[in-house]
PDB file of N, CA and C in Angstrom:
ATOM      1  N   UNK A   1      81.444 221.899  89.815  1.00  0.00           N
ATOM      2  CA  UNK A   1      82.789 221.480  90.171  1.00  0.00           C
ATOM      3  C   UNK A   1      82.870 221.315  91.678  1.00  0.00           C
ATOM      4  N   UNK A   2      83.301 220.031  91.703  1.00  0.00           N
ATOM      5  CA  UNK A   2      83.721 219.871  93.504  1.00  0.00           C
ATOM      6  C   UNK A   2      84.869 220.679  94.184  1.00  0.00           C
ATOM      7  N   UNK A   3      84.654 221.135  95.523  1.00  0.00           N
ATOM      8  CA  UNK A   3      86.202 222.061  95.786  1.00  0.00           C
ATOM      9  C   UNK A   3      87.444 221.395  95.392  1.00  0.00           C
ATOM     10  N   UNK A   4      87.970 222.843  95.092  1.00  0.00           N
ATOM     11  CA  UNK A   4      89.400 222.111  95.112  1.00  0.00           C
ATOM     12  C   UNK A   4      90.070 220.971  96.074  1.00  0.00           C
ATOM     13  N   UNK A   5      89.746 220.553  97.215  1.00  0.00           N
ATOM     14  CA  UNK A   5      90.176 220.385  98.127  1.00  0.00           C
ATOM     15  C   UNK A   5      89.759 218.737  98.329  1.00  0.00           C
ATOM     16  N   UNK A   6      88.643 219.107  97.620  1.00  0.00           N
ATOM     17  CA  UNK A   6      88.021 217.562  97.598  1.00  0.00           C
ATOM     18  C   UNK A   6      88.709 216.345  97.322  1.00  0.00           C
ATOM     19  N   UNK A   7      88.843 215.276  97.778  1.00  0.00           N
ATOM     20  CA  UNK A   7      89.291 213.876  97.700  1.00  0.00           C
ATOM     21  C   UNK A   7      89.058 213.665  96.300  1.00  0.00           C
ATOM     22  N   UNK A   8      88.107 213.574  95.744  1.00  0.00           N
ATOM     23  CA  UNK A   8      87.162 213.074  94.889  1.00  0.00           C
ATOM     24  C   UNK A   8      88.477 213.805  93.130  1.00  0.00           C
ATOM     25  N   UNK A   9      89.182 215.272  93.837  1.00  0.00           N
ATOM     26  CA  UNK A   9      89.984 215.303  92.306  1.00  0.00           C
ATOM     27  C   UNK A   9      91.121 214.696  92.371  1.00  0.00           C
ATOM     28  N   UNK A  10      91.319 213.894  92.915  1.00  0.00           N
ATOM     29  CA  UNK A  10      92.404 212.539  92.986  1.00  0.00           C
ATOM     30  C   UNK A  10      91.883 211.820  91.932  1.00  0.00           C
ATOM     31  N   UNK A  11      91.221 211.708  91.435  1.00  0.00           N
ATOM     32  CA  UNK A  11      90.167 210.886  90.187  1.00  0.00           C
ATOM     33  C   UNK A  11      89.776 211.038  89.182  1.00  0.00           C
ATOM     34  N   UNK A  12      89.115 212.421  89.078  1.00  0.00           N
ATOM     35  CA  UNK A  12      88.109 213.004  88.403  1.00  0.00           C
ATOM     36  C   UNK A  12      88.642 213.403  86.800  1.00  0.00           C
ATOM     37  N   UNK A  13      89.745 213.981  87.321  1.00  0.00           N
ATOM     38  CA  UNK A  13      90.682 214.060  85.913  1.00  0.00           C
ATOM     39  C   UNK A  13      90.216 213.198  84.789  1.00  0.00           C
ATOM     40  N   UNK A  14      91.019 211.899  85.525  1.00  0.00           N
ATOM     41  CA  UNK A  14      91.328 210.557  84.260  1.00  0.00           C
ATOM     42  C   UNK A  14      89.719 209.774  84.222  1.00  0.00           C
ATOM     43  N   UNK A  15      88.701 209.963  85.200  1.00  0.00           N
ATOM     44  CA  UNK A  15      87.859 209.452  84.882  1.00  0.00           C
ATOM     45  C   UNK A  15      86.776 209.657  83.847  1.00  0.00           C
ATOM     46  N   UNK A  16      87.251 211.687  83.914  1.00  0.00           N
ATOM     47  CA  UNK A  16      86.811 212.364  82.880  1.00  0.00           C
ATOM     48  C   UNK A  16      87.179 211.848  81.457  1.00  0.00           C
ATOM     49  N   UNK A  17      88.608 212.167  81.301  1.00  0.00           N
ATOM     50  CA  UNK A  17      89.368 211.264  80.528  1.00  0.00           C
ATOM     51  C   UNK A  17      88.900 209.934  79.721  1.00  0.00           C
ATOM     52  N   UNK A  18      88.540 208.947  80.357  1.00  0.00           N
ATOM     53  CA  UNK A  18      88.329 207.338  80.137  1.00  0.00           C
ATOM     54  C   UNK A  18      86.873 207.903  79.353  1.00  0.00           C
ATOM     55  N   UNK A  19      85.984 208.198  80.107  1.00  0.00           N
ATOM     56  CA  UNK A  19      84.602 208.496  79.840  1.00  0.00           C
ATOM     57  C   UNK A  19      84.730 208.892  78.336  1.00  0.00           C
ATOM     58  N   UNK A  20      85.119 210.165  78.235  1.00  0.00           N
ATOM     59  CA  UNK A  20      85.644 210.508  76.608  1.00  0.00           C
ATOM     60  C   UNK A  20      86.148 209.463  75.989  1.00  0.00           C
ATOM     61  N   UNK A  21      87.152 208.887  76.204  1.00  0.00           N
ATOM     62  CA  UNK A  21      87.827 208.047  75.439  1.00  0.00           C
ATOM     63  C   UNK A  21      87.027 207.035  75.155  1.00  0.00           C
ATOM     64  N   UNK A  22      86.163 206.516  75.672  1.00  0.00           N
ATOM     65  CA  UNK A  22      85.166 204.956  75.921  1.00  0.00           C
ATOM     66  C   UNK A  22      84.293 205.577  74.488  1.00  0.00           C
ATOM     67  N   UNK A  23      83.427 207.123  75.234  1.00  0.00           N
ATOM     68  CA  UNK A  23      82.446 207.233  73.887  1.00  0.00           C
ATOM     69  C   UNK A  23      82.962 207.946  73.044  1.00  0.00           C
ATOM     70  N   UNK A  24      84.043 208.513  72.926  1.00  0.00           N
ATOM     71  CA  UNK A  24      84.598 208.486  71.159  1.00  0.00           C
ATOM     72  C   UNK A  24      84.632 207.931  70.483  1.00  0.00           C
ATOM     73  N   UNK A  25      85.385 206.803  70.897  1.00  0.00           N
ATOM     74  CA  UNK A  25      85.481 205.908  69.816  1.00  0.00           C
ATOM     75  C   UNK A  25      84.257 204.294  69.444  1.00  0.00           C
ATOM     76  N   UNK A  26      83.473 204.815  71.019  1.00  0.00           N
ATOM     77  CA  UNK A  26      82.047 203.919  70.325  1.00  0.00           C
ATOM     78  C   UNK A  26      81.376 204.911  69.450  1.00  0.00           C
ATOM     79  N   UNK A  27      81.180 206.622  69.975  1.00  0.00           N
ATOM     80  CA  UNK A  27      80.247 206.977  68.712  1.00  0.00           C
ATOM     81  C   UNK A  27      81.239 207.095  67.188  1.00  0.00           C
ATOM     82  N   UNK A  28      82.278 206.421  67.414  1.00  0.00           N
ATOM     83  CA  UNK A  28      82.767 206.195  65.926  1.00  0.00           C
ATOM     84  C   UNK A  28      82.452 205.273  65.543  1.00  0.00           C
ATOM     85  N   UNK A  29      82.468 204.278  66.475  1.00  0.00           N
ATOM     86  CA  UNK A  29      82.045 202.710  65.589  1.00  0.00           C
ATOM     87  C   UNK A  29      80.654 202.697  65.193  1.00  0.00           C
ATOM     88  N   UNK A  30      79.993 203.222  65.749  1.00  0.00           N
ATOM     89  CA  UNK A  30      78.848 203.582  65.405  1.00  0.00           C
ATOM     90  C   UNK A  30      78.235 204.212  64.331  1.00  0.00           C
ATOM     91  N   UNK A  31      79.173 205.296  63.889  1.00  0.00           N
ATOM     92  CA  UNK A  31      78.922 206.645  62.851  1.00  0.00           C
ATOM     93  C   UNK A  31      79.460 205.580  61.877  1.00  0.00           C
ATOM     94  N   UNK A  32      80.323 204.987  61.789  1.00  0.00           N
ATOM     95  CA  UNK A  32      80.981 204.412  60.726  1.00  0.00           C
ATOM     96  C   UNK A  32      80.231 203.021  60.156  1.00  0.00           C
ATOM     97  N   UNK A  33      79.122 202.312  60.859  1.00  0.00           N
ATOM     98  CA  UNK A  33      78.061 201.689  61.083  1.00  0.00           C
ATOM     99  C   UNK A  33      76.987 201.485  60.236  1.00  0.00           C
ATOM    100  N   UNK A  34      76.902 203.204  60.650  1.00  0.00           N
ATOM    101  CA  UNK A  34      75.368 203.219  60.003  1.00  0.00           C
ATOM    102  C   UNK A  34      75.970 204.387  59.447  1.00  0.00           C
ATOM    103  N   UNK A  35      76.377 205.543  59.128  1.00  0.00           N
ATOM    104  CA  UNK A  35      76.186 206.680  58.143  1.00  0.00           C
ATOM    105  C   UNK A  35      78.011 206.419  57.695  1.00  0.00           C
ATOM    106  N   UNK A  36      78.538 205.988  56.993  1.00  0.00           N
ATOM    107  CA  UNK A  36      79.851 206.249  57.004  1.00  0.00           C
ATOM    108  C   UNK A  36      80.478 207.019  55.597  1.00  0.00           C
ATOM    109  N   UNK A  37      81.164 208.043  55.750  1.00  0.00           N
ATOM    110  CA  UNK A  37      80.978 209.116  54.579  1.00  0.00           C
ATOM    111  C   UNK A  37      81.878 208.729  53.593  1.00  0.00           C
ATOM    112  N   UNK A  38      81.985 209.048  52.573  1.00  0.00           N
ATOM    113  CA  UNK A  38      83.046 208.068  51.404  1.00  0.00           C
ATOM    114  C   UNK A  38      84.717 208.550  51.711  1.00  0.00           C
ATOM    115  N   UNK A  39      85.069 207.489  51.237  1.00  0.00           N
ATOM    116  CA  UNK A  39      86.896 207.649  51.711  1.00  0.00           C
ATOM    117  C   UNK A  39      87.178 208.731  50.626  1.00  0.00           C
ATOM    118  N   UNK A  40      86.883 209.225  50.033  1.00  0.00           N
ATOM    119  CA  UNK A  40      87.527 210.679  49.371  1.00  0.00           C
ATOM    120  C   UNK A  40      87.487 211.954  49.561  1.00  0.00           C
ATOM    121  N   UNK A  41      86.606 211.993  51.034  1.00  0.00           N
ATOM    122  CA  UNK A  41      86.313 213.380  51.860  1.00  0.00           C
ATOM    123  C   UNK A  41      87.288 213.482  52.563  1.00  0.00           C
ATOM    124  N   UNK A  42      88.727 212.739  52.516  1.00  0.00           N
ATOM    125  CA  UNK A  42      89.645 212.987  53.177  1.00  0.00           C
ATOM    126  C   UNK A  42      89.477 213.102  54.857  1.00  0.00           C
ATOM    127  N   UNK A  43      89.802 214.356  55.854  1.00  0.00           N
ATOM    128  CA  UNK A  43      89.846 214.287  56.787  1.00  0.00           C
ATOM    129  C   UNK A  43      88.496 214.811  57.477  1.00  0.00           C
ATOM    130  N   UNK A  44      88.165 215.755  56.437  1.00  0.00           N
ATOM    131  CA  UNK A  44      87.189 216.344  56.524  1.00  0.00           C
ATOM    132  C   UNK A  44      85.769 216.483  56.509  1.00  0.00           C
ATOM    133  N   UNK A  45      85.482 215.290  57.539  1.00  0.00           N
ATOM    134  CA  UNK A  45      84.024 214.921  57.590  1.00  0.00           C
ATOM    135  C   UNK A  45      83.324 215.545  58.609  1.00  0.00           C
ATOM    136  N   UNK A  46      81.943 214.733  59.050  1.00  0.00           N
ATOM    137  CA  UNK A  46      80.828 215.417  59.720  1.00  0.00           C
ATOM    138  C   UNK A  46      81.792 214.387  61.093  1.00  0.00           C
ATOM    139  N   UNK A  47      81.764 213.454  60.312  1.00  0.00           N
ATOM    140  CA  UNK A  47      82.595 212.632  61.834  1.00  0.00           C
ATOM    141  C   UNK A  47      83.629 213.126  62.430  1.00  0.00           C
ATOM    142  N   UNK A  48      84.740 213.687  62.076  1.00  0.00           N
ATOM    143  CA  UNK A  48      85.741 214.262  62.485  1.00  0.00           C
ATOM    144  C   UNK A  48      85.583 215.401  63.419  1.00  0.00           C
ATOM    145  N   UNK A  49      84.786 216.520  62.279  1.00  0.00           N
ATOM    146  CA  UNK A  49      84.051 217.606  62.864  1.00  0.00           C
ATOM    147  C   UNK A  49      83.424 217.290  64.392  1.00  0.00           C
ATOM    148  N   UNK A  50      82.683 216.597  64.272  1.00  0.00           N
ATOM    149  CA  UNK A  50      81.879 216.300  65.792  1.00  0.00           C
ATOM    150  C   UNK A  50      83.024 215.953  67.033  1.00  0.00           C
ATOM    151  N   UNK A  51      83.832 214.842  66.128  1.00  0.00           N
ATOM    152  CA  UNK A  51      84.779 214.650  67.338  1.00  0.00           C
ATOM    153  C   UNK A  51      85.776 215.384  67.685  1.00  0.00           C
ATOM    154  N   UNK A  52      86.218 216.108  66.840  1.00  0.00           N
ATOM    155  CA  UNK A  52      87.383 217.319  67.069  1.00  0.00           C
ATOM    156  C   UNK A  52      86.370 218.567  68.140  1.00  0.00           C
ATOM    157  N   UNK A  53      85.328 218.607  67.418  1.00  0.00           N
ATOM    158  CA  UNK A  53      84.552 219.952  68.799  1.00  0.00           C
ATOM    159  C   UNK A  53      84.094 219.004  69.873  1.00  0.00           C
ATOM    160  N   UNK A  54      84.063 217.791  70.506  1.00  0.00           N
ATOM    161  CA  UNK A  54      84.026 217.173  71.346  1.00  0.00           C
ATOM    162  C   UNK A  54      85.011 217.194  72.506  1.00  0.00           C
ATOM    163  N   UNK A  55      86.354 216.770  71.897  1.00  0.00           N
ATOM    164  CA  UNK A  55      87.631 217.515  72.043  1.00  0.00           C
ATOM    165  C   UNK A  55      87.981 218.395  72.553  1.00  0.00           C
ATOM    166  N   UNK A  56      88.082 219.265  71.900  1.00  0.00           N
ATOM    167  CA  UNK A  56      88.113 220.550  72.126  1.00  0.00           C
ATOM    168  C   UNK A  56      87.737 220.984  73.334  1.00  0.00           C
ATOM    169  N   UNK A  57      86.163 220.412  73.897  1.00  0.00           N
ATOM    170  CA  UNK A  57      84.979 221.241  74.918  1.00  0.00           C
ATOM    171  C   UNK A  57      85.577 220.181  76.107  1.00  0.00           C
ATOM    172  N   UNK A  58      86.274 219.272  75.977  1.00  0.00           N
ATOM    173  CA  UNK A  58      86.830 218.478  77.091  1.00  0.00           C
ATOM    174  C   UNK A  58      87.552 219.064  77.280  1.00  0.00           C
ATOM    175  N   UNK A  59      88.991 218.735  76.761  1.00  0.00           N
ATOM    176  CA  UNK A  59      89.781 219.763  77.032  1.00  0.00           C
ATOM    177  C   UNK A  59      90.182 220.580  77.643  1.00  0.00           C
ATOM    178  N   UNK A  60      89.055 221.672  77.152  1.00  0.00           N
ATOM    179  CA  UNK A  60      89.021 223.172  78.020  1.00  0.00           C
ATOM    180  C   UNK A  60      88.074 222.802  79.040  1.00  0.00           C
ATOM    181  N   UNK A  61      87.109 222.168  79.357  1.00  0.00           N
ATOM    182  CA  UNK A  61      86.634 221.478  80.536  1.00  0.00           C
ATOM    183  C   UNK A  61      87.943 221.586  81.814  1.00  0.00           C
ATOM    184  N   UNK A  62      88.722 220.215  81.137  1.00  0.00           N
ATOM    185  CA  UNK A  62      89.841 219.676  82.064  1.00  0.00           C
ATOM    186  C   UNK A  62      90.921 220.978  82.691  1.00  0.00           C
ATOM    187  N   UNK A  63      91.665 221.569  81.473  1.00  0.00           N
ATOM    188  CA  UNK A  63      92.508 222.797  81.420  1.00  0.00           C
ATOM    189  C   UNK A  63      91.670 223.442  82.498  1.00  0.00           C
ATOM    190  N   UNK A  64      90.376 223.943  82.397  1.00  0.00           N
ATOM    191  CA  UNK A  64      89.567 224.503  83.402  1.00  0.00           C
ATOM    192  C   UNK A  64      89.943 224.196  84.539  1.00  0.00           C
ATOM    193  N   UNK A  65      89.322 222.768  84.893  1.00  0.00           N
ATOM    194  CA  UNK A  65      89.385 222.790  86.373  1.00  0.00           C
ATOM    195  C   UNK A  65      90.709 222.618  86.917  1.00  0.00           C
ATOM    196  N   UNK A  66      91.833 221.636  85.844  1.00  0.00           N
ATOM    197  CA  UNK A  66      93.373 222.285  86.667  1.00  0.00           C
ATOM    198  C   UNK A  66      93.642 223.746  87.156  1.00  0.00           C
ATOM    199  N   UNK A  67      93.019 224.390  86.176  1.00  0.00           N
ATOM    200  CA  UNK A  67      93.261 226.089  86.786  1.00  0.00           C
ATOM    201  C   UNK A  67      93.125 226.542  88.120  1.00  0.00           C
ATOM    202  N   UNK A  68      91.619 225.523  87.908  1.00  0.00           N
ATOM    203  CA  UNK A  68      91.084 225.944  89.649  1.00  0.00           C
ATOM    204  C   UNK A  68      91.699 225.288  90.545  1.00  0.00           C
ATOM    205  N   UNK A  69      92.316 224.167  90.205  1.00  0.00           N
ATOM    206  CA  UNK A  69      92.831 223.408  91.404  1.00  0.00           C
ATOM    207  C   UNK A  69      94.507 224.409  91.917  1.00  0.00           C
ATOM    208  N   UNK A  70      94.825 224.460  90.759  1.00  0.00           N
ATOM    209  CA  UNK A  70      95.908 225.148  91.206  1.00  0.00           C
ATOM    210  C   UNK A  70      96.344 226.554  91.301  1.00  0.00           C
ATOM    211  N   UNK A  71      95.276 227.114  91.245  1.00  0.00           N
ATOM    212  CA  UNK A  71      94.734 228.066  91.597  1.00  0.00           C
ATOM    213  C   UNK A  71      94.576 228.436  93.472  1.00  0.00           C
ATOM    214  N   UNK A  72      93.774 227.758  94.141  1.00  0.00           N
ATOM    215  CA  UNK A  72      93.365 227.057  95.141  1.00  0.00           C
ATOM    216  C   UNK A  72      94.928 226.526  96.027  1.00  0.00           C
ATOM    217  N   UNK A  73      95.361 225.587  95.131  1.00  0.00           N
ATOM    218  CA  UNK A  73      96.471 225.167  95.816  1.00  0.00           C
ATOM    219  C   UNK A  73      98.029 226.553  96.113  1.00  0.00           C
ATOM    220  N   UNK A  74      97.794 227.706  94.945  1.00  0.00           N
ATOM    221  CA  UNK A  74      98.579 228.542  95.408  1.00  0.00           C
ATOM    222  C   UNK A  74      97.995 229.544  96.798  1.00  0.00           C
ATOM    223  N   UNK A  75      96.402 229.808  96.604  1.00  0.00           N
ATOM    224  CA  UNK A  75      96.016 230.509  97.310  1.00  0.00           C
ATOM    225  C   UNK A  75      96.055 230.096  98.931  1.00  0.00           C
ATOM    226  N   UNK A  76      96.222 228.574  99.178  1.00  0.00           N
ATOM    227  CA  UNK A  76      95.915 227.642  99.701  1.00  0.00           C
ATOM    228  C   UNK A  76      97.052 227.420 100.749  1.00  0.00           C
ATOM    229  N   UNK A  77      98.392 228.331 100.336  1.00  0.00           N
ATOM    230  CA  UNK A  77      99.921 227.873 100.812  1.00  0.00           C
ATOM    231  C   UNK A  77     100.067 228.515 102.784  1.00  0.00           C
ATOM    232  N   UNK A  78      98.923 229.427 102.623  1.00  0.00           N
ATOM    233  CA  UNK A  78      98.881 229.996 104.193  1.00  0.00           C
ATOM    234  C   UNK A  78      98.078 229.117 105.171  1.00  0.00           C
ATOM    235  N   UNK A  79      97.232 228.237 104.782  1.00  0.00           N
ATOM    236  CA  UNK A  79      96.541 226.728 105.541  1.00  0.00           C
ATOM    237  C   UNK A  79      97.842 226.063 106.685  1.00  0.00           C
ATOM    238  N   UNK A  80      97.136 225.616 107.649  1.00  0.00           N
ATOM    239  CA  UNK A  80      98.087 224.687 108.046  1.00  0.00           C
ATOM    240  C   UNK A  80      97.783 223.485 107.560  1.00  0.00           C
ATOM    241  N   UNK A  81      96.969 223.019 107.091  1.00  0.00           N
ATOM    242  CA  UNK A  81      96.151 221.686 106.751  1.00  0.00           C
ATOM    243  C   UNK A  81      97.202 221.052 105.539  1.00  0.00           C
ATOM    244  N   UNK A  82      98.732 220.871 105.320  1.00  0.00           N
ATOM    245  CA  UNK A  82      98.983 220.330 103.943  1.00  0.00           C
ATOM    246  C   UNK A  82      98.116 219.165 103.346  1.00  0.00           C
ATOM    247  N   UNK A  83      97.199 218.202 103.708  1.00  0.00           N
ATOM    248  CA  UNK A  83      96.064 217.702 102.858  1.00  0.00           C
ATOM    249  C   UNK A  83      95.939 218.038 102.117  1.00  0.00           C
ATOM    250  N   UNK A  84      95.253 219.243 101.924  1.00  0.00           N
ATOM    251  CA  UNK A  84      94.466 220.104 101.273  1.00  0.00           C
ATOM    252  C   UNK A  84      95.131 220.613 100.377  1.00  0.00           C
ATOM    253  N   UNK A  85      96.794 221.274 100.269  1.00  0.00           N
ATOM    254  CA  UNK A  85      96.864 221.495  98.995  1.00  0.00           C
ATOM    255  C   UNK A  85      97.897 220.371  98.428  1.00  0.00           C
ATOM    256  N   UNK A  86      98.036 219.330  99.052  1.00  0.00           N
ATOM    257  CA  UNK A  86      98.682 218.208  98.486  1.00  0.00           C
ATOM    258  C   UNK A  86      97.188 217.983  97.098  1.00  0.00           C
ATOM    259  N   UNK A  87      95.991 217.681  97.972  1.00  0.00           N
ATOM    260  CA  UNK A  87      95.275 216.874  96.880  1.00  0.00           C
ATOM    261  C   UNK A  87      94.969 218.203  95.720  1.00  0.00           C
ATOM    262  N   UNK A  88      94.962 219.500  96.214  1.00  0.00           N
ATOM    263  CA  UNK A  88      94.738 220.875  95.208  1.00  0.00           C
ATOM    264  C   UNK A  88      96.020 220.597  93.939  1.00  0.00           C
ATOM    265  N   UNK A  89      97.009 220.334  94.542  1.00  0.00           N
ATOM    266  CA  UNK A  89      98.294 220.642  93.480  1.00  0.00           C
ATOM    267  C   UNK A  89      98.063 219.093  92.322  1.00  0.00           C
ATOM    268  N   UNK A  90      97.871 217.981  93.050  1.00  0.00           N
ATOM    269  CA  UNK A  90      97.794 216.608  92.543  1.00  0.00           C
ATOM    270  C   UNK A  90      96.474 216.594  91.442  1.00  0.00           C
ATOM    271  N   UNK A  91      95.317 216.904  92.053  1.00  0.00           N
ATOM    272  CA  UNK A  91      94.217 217.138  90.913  1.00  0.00           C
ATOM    273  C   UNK A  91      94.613 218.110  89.987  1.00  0.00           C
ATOM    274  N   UNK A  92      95.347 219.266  90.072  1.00  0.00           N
ATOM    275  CA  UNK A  92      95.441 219.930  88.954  1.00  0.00           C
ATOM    276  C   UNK A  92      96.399 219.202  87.854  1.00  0.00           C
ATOM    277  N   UNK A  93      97.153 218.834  88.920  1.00  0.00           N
ATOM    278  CA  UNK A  93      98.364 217.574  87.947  1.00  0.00           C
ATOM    279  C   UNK A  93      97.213 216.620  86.768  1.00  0.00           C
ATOM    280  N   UNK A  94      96.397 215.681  87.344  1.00  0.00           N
ATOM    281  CA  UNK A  94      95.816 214.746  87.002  1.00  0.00           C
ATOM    282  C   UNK A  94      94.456 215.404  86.392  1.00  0.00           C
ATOM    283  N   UNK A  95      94.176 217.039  86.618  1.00  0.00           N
ATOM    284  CA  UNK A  95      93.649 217.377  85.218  1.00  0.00           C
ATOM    285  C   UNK A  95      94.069 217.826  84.042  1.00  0.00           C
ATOM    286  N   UNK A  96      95.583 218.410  84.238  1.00  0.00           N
ATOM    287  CA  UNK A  96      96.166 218.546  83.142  1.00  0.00           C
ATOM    288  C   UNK A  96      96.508 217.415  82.407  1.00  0.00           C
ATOM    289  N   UNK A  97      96.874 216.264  82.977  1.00  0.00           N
ATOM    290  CA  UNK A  97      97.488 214.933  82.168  1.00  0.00           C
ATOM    291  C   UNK A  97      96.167 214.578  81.540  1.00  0.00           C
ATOM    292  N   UNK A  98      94.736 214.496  82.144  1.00  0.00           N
ATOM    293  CA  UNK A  98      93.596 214.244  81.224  1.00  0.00           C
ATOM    294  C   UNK A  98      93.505 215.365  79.816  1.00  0.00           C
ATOM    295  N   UNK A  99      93.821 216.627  80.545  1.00  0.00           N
ATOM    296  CA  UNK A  99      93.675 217.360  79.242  1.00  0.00           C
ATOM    297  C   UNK A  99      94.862 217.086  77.747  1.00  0.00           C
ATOM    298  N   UNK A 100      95.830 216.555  78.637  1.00  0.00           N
ATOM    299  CA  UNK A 100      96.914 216.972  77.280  1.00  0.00           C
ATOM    300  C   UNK A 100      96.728 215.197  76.600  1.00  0.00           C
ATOM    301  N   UNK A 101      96.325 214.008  77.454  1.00  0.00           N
ATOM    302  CA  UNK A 101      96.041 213.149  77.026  1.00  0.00           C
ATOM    303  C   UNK A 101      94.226 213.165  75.911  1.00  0.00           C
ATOM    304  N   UNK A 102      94.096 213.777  76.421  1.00  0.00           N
ATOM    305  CA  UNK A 102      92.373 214.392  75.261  1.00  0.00           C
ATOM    306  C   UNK A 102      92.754 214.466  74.287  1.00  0.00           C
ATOM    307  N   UNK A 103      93.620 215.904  74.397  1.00  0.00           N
ATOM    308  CA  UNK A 103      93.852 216.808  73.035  1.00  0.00           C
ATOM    309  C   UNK A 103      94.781 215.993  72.139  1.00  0.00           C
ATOM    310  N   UNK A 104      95.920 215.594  72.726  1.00  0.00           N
ATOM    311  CA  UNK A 104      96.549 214.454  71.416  1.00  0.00           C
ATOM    312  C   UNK A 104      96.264 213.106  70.745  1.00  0.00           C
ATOM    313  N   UNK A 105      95.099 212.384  72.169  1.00  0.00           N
ATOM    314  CA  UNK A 105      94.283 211.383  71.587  1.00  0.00           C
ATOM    315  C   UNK A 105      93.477 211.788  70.664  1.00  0.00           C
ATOM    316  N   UNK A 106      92.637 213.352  70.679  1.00  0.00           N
ATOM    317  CA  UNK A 106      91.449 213.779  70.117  1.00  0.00           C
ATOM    318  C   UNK A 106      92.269 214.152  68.705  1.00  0.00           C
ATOM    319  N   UNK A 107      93.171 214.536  68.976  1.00  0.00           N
ATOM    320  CA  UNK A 107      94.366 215.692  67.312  1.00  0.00           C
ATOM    321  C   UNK A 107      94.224 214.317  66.331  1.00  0.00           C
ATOM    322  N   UNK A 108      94.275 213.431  66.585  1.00  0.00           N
ATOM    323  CA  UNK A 108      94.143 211.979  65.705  1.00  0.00           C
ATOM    324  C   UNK A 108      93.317 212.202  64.609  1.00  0.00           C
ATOM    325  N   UNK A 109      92.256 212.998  64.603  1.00  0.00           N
ATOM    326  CA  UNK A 109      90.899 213.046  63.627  1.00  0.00           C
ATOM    327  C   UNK A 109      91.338 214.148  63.110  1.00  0.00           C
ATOM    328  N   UNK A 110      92.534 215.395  62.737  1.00  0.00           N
ATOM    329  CA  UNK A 110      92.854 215.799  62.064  1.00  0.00           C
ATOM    330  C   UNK A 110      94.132 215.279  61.263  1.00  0.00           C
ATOM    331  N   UNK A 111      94.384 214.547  61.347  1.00  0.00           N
ATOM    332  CA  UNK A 111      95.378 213.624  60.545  1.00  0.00           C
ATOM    333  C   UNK A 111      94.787 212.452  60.183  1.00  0.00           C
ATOM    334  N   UNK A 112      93.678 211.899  60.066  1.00  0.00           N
ATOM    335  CA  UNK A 112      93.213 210.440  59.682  1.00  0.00           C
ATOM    336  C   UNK A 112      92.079 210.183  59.434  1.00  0.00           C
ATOM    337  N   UNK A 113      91.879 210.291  57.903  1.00  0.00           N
ATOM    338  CA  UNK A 113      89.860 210.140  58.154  1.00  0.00           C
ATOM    339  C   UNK A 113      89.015 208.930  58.698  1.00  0.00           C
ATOM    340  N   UNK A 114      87.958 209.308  59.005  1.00  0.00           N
ATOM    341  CA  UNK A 114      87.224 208.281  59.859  1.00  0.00           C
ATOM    342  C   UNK A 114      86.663 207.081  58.957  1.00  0.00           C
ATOM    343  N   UNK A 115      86.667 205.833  59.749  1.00  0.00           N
ATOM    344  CA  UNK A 115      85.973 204.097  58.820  1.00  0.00           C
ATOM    345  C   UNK A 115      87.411 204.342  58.201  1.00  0.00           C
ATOM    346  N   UNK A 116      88.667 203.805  58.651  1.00  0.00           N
ATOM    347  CA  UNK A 116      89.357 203.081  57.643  1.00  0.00           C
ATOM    348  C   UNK A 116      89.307 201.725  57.750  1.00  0.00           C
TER     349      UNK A 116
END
């Protein structure tokens, strides 16, 4: 993890974010491709499974490093430098919005089985 402080979590969040989002749903098009499990397993496939603990490990990834950022940005309030916890408070912002954008994009595969 880059410091809190770093330029770079002006970004990192949603890029995290996109990255997930890009190969989820290619290794779905994919799974659904070549192995695709019969529509009467309901929600409860190997596909789902994979992508729900995919999920999940982002997620708490993201949740993670908001912690630290704002973490940092409280510890951070005796600095004279406001930079520093402008971009601390903003990355934690923009890792939480990756995380809560994960988890409800990712919650999709418990309501909808995969290859419809």
């Amino acid at each position: 993890m880059l410091s809190p402080f770093h330029p770079l979590q002006l970004a990192l969040g949603l890029v995290v974010w996109f990255t997930w989002f890009a190969l989820m749903y290619g290794a779905l098009a994919t799974a659904c491709a070549v192995a695709p499990p019969s529509a009467d397993q309901g929600t409860l496939t190997w596909i789902n499974v994979a992508l729900l603990i995919n999920t999940i490990v982002i997620t708490g990834l993201l949740l993670y490093w908001a912690s630290i950022c704002w973490r940092a940005a409280r510890a951070g309030n005796k600095r004279e430098n406001t930079s520093y916890l402008f971009i601390a408070k903003l990355g934690a912002s923009i890792n939480l919005v990756g995380a809560v954008a994960t988890f409800s994009l990712g919650g999709v595969v418990l309501l909808l089985p995969p290859c419809l």
